[in-house]
C-alpha atoms as a PDB file:
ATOM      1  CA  UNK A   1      91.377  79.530  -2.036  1.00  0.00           C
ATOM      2  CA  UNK A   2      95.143  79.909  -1.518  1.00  0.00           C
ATOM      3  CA  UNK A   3      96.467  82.905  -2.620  1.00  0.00           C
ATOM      4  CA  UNK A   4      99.388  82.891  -5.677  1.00  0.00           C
ATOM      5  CA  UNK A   5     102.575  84.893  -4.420  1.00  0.00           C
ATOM      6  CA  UNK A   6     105.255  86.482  -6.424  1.00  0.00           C
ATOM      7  CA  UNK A   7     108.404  88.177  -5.142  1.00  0.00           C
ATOM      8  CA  UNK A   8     109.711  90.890  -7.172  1.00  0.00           C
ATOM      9  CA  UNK A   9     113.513  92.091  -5.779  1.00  0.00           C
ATOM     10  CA  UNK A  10     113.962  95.829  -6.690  1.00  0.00           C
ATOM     11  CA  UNK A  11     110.288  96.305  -7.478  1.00  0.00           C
ATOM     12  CA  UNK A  12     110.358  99.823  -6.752  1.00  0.00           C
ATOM     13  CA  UNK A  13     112.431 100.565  -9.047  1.00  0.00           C
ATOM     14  CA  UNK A  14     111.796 101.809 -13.036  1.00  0.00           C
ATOM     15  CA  UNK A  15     111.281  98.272 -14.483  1.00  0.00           C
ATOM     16  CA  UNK A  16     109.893  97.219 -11.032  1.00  0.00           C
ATOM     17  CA  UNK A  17     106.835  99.218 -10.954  1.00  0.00           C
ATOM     18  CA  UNK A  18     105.965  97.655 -14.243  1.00  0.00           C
ATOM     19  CA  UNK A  19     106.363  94.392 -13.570  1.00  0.00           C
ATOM     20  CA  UNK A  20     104.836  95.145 -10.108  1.00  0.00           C
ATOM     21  CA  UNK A  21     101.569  96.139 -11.837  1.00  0.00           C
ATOM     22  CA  UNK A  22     101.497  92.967 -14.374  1.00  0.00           C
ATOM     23  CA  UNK A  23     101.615  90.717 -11.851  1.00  0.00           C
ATOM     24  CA  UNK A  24      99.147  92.568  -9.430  1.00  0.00           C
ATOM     25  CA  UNK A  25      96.671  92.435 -12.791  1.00  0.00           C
ATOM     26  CA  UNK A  26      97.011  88.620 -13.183  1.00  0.00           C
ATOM     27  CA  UNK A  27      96.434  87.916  -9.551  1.00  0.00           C
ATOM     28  CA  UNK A  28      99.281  87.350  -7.623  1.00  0.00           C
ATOM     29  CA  UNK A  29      99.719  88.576  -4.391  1.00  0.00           C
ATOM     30  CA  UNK A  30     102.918  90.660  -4.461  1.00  0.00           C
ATOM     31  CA  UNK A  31     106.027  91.355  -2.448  1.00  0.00           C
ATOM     32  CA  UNK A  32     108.161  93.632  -3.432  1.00  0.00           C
ATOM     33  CA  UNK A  33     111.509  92.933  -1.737  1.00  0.00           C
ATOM     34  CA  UNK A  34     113.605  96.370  -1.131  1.00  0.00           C
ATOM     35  CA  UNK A  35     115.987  98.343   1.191  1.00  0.00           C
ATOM     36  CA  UNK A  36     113.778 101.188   1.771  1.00  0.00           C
ATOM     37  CA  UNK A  37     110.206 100.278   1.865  1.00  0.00           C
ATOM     38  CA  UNK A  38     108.241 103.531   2.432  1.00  0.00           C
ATOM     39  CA  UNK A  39     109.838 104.177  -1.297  1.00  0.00           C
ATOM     40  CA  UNK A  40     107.904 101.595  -2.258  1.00  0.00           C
ATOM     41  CA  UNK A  41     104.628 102.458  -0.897  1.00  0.00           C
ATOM     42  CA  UNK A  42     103.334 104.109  -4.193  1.00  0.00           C
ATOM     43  CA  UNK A  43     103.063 100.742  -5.863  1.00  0.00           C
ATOM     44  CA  UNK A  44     100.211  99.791  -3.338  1.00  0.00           C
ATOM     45  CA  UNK A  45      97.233 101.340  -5.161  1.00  0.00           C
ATOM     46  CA  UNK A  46      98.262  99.138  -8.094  1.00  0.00           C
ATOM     47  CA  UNK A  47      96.588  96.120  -6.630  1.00  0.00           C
ATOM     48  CA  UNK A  48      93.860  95.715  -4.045  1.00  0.00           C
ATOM     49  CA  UNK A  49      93.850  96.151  -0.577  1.00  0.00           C
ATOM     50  CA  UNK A  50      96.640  94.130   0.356  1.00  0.00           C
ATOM     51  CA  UNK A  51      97.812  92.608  -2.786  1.00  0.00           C
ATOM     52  CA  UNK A  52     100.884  94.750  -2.984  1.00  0.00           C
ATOM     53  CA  UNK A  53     103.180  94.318  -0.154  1.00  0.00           C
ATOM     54  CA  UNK A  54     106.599  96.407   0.111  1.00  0.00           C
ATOM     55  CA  UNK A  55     109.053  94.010   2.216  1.00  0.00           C
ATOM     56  CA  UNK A  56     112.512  94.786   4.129  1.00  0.00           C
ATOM     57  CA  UNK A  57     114.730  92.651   1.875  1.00  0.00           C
ATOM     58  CA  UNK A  58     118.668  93.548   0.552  1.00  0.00           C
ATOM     59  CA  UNK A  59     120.176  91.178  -1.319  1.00  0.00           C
ATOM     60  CA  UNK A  60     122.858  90.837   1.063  1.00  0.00           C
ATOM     61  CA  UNK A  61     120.366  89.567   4.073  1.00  0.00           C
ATOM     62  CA  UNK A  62     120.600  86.055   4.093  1.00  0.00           C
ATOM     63  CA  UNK A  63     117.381  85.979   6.625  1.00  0.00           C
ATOM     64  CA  UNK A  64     115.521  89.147   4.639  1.00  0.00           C
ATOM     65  CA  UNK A  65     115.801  87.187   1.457  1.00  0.00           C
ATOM     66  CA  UNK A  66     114.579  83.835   3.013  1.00  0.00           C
ATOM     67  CA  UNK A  67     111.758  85.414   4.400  1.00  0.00           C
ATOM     68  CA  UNK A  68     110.785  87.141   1.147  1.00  0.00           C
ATOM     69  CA  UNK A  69     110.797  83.956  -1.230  1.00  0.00           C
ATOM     70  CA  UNK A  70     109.268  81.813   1.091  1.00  0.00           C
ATOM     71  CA  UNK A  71     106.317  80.212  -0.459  1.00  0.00           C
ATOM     72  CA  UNK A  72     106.893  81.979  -3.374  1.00  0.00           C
ATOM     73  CA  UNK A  73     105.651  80.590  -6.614  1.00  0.00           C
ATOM     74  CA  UNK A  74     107.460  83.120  -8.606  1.00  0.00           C
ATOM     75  CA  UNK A  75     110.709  85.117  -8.015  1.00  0.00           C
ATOM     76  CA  UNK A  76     111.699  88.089 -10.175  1.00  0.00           C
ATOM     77  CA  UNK A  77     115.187  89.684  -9.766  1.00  0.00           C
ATOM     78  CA  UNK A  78     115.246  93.190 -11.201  1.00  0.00           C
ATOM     79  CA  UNK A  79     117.850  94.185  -8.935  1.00  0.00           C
ATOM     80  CA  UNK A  80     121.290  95.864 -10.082  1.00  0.00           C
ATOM     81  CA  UNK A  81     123.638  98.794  -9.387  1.00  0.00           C
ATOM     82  CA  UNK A  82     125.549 101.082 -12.709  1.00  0.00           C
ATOM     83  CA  UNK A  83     128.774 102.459 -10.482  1.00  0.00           C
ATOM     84  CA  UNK A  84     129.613 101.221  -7.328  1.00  0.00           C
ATOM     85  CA  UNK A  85     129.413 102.856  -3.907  1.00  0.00           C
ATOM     86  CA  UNK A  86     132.229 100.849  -2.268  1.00  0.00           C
ATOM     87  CA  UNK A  87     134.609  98.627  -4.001  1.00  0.00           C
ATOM     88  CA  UNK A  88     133.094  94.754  -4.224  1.00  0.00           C
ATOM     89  CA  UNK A  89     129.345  96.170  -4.417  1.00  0.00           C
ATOM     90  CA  UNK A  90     129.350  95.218  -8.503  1.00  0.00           C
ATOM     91  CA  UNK A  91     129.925  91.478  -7.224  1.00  0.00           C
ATOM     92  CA  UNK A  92     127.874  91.562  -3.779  1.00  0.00           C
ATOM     93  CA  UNK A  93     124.398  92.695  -5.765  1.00  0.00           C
ATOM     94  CA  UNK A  94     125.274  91.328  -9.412  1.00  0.00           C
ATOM     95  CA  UNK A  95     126.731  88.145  -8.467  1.00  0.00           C
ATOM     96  CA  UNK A  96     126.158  87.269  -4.788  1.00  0.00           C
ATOM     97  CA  UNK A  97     123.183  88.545  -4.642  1.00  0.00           C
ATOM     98  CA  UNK A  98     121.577  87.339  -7.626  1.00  0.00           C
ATOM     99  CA  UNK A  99     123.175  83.436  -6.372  1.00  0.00           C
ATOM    100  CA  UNK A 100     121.485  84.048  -2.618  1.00  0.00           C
ATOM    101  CA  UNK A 101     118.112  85.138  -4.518  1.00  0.00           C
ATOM    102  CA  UNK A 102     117.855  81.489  -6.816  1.00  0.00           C
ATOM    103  CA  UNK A 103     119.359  79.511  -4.093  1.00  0.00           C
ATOM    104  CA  UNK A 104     116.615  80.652  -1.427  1.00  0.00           C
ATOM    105  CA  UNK A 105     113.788  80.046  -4.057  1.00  0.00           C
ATOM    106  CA  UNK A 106     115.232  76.706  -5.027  1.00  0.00           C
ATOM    107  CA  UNK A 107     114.751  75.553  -1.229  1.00  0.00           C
ATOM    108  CA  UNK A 108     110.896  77.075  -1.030  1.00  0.00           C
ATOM    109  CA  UNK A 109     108.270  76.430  -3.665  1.00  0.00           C
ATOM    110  CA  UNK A 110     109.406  78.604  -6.418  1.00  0.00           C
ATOM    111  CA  UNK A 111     108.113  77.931 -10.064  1.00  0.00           C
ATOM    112  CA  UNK A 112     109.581  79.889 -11.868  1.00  0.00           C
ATOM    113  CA  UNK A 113     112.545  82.500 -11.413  1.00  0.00           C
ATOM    114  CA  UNK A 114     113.067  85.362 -13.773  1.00  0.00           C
ATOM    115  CA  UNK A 115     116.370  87.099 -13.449  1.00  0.00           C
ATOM    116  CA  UNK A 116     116.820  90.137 -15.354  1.00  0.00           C
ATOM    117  CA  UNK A 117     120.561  90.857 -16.565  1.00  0.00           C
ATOM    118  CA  UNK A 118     122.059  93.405 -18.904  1.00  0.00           C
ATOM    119  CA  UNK A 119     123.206  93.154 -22.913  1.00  0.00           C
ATOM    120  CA  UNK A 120     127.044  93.202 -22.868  1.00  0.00           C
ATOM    121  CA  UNK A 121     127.025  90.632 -19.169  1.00  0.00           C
ATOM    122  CA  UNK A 122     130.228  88.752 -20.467  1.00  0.00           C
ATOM    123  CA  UNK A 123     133.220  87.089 -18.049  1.00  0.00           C
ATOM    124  CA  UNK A 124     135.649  88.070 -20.537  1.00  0.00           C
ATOM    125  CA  UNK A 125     134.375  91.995 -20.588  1.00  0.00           C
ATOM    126  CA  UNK A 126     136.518  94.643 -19.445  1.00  0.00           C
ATOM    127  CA  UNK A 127     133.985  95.979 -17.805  1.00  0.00           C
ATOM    128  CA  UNK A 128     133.835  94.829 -13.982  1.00  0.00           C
ATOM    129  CA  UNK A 129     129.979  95.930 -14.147  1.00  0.00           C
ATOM    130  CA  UNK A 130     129.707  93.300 -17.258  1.00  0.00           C
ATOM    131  CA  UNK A 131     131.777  90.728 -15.944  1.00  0.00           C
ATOM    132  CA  UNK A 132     129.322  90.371 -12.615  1.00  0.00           C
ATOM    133  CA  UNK A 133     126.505  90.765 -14.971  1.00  0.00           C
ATOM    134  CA  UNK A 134     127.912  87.260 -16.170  1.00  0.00           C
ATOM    135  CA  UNK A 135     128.740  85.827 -12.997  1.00  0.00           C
ATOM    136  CA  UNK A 136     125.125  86.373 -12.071  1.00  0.00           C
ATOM    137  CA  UNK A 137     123.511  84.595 -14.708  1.00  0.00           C
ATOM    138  CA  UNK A 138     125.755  81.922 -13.912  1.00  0.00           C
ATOM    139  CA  UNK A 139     125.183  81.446 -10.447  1.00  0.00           C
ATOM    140  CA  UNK A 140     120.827  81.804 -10.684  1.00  0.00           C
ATOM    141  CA  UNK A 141     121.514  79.371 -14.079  1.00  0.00           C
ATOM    142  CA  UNK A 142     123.580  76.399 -12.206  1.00  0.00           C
ATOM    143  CA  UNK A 143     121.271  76.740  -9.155  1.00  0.00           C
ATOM    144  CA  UNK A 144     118.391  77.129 -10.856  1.00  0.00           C
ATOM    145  CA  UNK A 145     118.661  76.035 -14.703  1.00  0.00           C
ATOM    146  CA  UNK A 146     114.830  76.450 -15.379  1.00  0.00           C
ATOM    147  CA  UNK A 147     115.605  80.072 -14.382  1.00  0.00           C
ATOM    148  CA  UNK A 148     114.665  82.973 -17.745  1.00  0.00           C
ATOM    149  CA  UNK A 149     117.419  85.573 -18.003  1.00  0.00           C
ATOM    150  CA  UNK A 150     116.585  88.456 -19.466  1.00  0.00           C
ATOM    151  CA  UNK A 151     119.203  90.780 -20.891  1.00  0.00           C
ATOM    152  CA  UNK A 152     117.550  94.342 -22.012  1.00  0.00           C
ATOM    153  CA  UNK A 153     119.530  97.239 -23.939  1.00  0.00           C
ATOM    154  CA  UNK A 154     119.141 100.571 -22.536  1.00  0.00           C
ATOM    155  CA  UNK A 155     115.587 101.000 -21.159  1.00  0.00           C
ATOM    156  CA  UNK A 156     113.569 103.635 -22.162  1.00  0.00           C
ATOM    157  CA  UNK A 157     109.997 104.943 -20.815  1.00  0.00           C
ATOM    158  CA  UNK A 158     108.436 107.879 -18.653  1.00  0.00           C
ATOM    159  CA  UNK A 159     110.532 107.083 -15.282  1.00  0.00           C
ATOM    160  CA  UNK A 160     114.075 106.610 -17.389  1.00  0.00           C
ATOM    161  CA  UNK A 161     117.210 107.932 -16.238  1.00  0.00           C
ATOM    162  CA  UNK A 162     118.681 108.385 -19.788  1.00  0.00           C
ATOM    163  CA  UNK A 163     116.111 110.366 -22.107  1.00  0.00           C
ATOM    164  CA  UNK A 164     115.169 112.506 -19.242  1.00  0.00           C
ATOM    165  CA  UNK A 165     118.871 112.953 -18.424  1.00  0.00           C
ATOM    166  CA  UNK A 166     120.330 114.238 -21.295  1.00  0.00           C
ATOM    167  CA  UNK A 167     116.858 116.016 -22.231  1.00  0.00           C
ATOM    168  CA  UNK A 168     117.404 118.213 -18.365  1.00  0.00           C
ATOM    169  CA  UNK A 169     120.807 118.696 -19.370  1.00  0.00           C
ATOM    170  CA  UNK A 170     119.322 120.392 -22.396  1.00  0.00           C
ATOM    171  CA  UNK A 171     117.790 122.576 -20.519  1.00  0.00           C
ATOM    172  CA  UNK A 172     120.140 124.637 -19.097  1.00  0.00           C
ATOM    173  CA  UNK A 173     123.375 123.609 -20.960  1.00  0.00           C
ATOM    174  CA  UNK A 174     124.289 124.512 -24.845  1.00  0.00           C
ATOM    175  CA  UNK A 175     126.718 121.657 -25.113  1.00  0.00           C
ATOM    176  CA  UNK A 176     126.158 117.973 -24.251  1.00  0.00           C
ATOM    177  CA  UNK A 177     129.180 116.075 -23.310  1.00  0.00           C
ATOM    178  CA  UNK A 178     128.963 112.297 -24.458  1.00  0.00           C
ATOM    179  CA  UNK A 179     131.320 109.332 -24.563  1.00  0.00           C
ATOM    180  CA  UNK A 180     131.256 106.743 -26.619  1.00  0.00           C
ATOM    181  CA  UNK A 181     129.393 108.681 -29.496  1.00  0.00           C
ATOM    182  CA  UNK A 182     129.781 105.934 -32.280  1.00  0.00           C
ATOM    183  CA  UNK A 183     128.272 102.823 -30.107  1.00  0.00           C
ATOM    184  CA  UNK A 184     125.346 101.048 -30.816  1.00  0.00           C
ATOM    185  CA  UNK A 185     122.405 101.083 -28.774  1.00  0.00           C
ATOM    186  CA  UNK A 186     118.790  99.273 -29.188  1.00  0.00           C
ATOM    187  CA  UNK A 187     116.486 100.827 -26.963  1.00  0.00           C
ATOM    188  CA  UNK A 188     113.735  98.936 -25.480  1.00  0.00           C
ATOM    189  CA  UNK A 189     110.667 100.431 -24.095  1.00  0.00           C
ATOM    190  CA  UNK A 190     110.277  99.182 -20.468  1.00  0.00           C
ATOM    191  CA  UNK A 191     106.410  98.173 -20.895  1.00  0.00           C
ATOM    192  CA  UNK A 192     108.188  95.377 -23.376  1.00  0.00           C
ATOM    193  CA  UNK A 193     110.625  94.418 -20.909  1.00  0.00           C
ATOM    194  CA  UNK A 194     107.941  93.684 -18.325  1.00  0.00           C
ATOM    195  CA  UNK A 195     105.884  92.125 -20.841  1.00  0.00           C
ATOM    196  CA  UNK A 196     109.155  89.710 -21.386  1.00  0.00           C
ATOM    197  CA  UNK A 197     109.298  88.895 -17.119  1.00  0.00           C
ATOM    198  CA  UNK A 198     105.415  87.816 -17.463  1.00  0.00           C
ATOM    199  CA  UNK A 199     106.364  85.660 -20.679  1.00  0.00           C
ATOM    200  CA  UNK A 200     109.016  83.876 -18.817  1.00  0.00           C
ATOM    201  CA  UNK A 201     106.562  83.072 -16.150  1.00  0.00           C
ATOM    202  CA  UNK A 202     103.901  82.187 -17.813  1.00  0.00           C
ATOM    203  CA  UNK A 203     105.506  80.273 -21.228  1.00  0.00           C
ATOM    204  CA  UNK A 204     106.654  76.864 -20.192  1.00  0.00           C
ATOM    205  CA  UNK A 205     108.227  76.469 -23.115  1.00  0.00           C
ATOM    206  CA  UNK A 206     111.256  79.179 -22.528  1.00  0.00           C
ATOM    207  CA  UNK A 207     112.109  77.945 -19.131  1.00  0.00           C
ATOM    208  CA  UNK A 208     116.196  78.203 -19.186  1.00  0.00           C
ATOM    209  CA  UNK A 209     116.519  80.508 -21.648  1.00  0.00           C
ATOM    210  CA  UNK A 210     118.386  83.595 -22.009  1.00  0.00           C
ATOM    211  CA  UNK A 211     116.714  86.096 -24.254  1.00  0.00           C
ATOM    212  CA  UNK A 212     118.903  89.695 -25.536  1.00  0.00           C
ATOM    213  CA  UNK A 213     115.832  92.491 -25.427  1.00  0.00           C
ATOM    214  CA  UNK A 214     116.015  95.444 -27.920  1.00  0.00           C
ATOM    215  CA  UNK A 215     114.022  98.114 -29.713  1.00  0.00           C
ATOM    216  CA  UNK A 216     113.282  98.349 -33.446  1.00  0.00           C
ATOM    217  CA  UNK A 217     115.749 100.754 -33.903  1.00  0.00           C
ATOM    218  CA  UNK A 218     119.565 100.220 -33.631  1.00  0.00           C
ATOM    219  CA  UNK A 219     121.229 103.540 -33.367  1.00  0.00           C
ATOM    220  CA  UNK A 220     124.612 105.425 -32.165  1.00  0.00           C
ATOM    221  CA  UNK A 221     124.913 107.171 -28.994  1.00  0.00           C
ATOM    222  CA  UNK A 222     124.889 110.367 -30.683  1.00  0.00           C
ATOM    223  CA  UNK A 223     121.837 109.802 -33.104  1.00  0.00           C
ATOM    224  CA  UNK A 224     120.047 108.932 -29.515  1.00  0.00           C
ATOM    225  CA  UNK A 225     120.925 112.761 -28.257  1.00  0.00           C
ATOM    226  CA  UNK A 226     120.442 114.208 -32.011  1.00  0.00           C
ATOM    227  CA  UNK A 227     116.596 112.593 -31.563  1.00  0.00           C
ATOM    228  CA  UNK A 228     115.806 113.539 -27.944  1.00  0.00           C
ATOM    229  CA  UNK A 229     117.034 117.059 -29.105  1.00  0.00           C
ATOM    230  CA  UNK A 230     114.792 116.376 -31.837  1.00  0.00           C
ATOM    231  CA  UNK A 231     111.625 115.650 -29.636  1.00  0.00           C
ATOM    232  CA  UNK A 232     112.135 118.238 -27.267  1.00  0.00           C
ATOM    233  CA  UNK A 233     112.379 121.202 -30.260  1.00  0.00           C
ATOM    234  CA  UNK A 234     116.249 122.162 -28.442  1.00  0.00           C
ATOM    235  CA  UNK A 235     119.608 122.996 -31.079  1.00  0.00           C
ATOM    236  CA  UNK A 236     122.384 121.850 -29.240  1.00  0.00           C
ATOM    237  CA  UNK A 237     126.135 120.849 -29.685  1.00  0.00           C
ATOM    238  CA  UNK A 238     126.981 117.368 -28.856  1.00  0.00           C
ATOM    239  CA  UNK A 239     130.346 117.133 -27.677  1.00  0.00           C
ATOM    240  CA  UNK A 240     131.833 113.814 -27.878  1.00  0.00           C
ATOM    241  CA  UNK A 241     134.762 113.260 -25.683  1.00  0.00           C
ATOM    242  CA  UNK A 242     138.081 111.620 -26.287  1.00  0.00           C
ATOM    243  CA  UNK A 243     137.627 108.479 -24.538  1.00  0.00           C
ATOM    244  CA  UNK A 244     141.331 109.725 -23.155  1.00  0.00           C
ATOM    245  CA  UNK A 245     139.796 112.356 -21.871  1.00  0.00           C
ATOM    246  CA  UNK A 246     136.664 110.764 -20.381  1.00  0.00           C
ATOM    247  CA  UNK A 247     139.008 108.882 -18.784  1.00  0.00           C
ATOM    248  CA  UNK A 248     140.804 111.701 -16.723  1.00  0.00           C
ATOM    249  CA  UNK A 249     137.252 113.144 -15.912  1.00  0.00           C
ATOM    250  CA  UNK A 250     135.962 109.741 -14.637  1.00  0.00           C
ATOM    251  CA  UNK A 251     138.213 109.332 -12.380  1.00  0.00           C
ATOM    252  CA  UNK A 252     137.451 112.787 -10.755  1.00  0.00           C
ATOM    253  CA  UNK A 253     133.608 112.008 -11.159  1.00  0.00           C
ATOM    254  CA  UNK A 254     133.482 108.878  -9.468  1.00  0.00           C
ATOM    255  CA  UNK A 255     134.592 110.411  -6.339  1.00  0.00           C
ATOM    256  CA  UNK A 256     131.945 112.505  -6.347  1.00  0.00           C
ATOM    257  CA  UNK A 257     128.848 111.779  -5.130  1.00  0.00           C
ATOM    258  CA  UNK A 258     125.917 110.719  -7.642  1.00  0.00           C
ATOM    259  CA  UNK A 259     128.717 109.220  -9.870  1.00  0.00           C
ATOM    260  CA  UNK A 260     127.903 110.760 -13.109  1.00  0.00           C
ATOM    261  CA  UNK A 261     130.564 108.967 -15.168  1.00  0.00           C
ATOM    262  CA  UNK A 262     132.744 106.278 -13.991  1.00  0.00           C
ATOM    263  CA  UNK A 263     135.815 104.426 -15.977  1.00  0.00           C
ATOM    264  CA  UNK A 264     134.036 101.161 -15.983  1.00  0.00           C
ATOM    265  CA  UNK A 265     131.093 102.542 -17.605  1.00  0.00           C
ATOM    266  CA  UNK A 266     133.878 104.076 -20.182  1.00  0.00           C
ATOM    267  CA  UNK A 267     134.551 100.457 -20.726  1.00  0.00           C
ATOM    268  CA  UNK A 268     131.285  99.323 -21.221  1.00  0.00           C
ATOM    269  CA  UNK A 269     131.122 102.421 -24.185  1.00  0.00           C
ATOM    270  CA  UNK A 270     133.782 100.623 -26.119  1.00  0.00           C
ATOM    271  CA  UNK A 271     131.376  98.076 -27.025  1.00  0.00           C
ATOM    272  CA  UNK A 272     127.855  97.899 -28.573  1.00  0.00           C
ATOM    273  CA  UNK A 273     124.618  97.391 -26.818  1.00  0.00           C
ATOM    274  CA  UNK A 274     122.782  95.520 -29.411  1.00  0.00           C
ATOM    275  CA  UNK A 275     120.579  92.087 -29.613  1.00  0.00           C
ATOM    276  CA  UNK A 276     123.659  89.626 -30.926  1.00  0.00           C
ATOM    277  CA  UNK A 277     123.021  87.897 -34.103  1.00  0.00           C
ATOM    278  CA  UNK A 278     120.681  84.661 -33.710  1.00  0.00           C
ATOM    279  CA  UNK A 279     119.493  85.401 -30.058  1.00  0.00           C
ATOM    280  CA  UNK A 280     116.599  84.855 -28.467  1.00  0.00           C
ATOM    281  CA  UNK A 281     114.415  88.079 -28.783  1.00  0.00           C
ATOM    282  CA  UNK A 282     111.577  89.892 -27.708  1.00  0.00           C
ATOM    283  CA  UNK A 283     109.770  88.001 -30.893  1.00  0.00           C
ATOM    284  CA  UNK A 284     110.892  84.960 -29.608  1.00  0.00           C
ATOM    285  CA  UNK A 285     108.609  85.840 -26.757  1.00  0.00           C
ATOM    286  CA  UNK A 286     105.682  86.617 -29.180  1.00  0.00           C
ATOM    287  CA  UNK A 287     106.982  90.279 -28.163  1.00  0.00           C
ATOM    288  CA  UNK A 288     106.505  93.056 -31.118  1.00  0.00           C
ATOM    289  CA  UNK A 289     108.778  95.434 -30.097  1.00  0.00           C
ATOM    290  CA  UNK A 290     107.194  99.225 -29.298  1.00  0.00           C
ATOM    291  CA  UNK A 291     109.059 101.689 -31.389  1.00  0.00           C
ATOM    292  CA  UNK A 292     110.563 105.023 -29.655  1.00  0.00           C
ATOM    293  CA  UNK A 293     108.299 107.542 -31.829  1.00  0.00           C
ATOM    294  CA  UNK A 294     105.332 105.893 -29.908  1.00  0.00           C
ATOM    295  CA  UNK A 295     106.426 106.568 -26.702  1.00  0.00           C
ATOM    296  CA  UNK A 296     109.175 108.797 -25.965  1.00  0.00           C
ATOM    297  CA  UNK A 297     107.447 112.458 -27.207  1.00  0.00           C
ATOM    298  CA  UNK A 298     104.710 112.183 -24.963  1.00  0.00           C
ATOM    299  CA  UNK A 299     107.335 112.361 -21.735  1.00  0.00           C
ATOM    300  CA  UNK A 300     109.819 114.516 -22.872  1.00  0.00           C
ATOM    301  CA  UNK A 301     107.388 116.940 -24.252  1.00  0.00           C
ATOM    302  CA  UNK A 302     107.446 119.021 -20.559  1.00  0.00           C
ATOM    303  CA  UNK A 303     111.370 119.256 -21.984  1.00  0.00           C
ATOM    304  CA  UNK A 304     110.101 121.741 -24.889  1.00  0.00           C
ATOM    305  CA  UNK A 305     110.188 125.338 -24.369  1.00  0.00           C
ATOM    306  CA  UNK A 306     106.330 125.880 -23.371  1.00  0.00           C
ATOM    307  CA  UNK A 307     106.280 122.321 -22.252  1.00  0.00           C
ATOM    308  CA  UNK A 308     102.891 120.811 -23.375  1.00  0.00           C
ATOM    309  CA  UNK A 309     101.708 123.995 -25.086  1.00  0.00           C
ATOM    310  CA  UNK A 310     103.571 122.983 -28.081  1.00  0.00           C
ATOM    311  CA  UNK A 311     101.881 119.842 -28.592  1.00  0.00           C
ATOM    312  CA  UNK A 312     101.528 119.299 -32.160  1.00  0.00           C
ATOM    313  CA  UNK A 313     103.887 122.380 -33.392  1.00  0.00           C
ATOM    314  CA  UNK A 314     105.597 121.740 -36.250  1.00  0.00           C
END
């Protein structure tokens, strides 16, 4: 019996290792297609003995990402970049990438190619992250126009790099410094997001359509802080910056490295991050969206003073 084989692109990463594990459970044999693949080893005991296969495969390799999709029934990209480390890399991995990753699988035996984007991915944005965003969908939607995009808010769940963030920052500092304090965000909890890749693989009926993924709850940047400060039992002043002077401070940060605040992501904070009115949706996928209450206490609980042994105090 010939084996089923999925590629998932930046599988190692925080959505990766979910959609890694959903796949693994419904059979397929899968590769997950990185730069570094001893970072990827972890996902292994997620399927049997050599189900789960970490591969050698940037974006950028022509040859890497040929040898990855070939004979690939399905292709998931999850791969993306929020500041760039050299000038160009928003279009090389957003764009380029994305184009080189549906063209390949067009030319092999791919089914069905799930491309996962970002709320906001508009050609007319400000935002150079945003406008590559775009370009992506574009290029995986003219090459391949049964292709499912999938644009998510901000991602929440155990691994996330914005609860756990701002809840470490808590830690240790008495003010947190936001920009941006009055957008709109919709969290989505990353087990949703995953569960929307396996819809668009397995529902014939969405094939070449884009879908905007969001939470239950629609709420400003600052109410996001105000709750995770909530959560993790902490009292602490939110600061929110001029965007005049986030600007000034970006453009020191961004030379540093880790990038901790660059001015395209201050453009991106001038707009809201919210499911548009009359798109596609995670109920549109037969998706009912997991609220934050049900998910986010139990990780940022080591966050509380005592960690766990506050479970449960008032």
């Amino acid at each position: 019996m010939t084996r089923r084989v999925a590629v998932v692109f930046g599988g190692s990463g925080f959505v990766g290792r979910y959609v890694v594990k959903r796949l693994a459970a419904a059979g397929y044999v899968v590769r997950v297609a990185v730069r570094d693949t001893e970072a990827a080893m972890f996902l292994r005991p997620m399927g049997g003995v050599g189900q789960i296969v970490p591969l050698f495969a940037p974006v950028g390799v022509e040859a890497a990402v040929a040898r990855a999709v070939d004979g690939a029934e399905v292709v998931v990209n999850l791969t993306g970049i929020l500041a760039e480390a050299r000038k160009g890399d928003f279009e090389r991995v957003h764009a380029e990438g994305a184009g080189r990753i549906a063209r390949l699988a067009a030319s092999s035996v791919a089914r069905h190619v799930v491309h996962v984007s970002a709320i906001g991915a508009n050609e007319a944005s400000e935002s150079e992250y945003a406008r590559s965003k775009a370009r992506g969908e574009a290029a995986v939607l003219g090459i391949f126009p049964r292709a499912v995009i999938l644009r998510p808010s901000v991602i929440f769940g155990p691994e996330d790099g914005f609860f756990n963030r701002f809840a470490a920052m808590a830690q240790v500092s008495p003010v947190l410094p936001v920009v941006g304090g009055g957008t709109k965000f919709q969290p989505v909890y990353v087990g949703d997001v995953a569960d929307a890749v396996m819809a668009g693989i397995l529902r014939s009926d969405v094939q070449g359509d884009v879908f905007e993924l969001g939470g239950p709850q629609v709420m400003t940047f600052e109410a996001l802080i105000e709750y995770m400060l909530r959560v993790i039992g902490r009292k602490r002043r939110i600061f929110d910056l001029p965007m005049g002077l986030a600007r000034v401070q970006a453009a020191v940060l961004e030379r540093l490295p880790g990038k901790l605040l660059t001015r395209d992501q201050i453009k991106l904070l001038r707009r809201d991050n919210v499911v548009a009115e009359g798109a596609l949706d995670l109920a549109s996928l037969g998706i009912a969206a997991t609220p934050m209450d049900l998910v986010v206490p139990d990780y940022l609980v080591r966050f509380r003073p005592g960690g766990r042994r506050l479970v449960g105090a008032g």
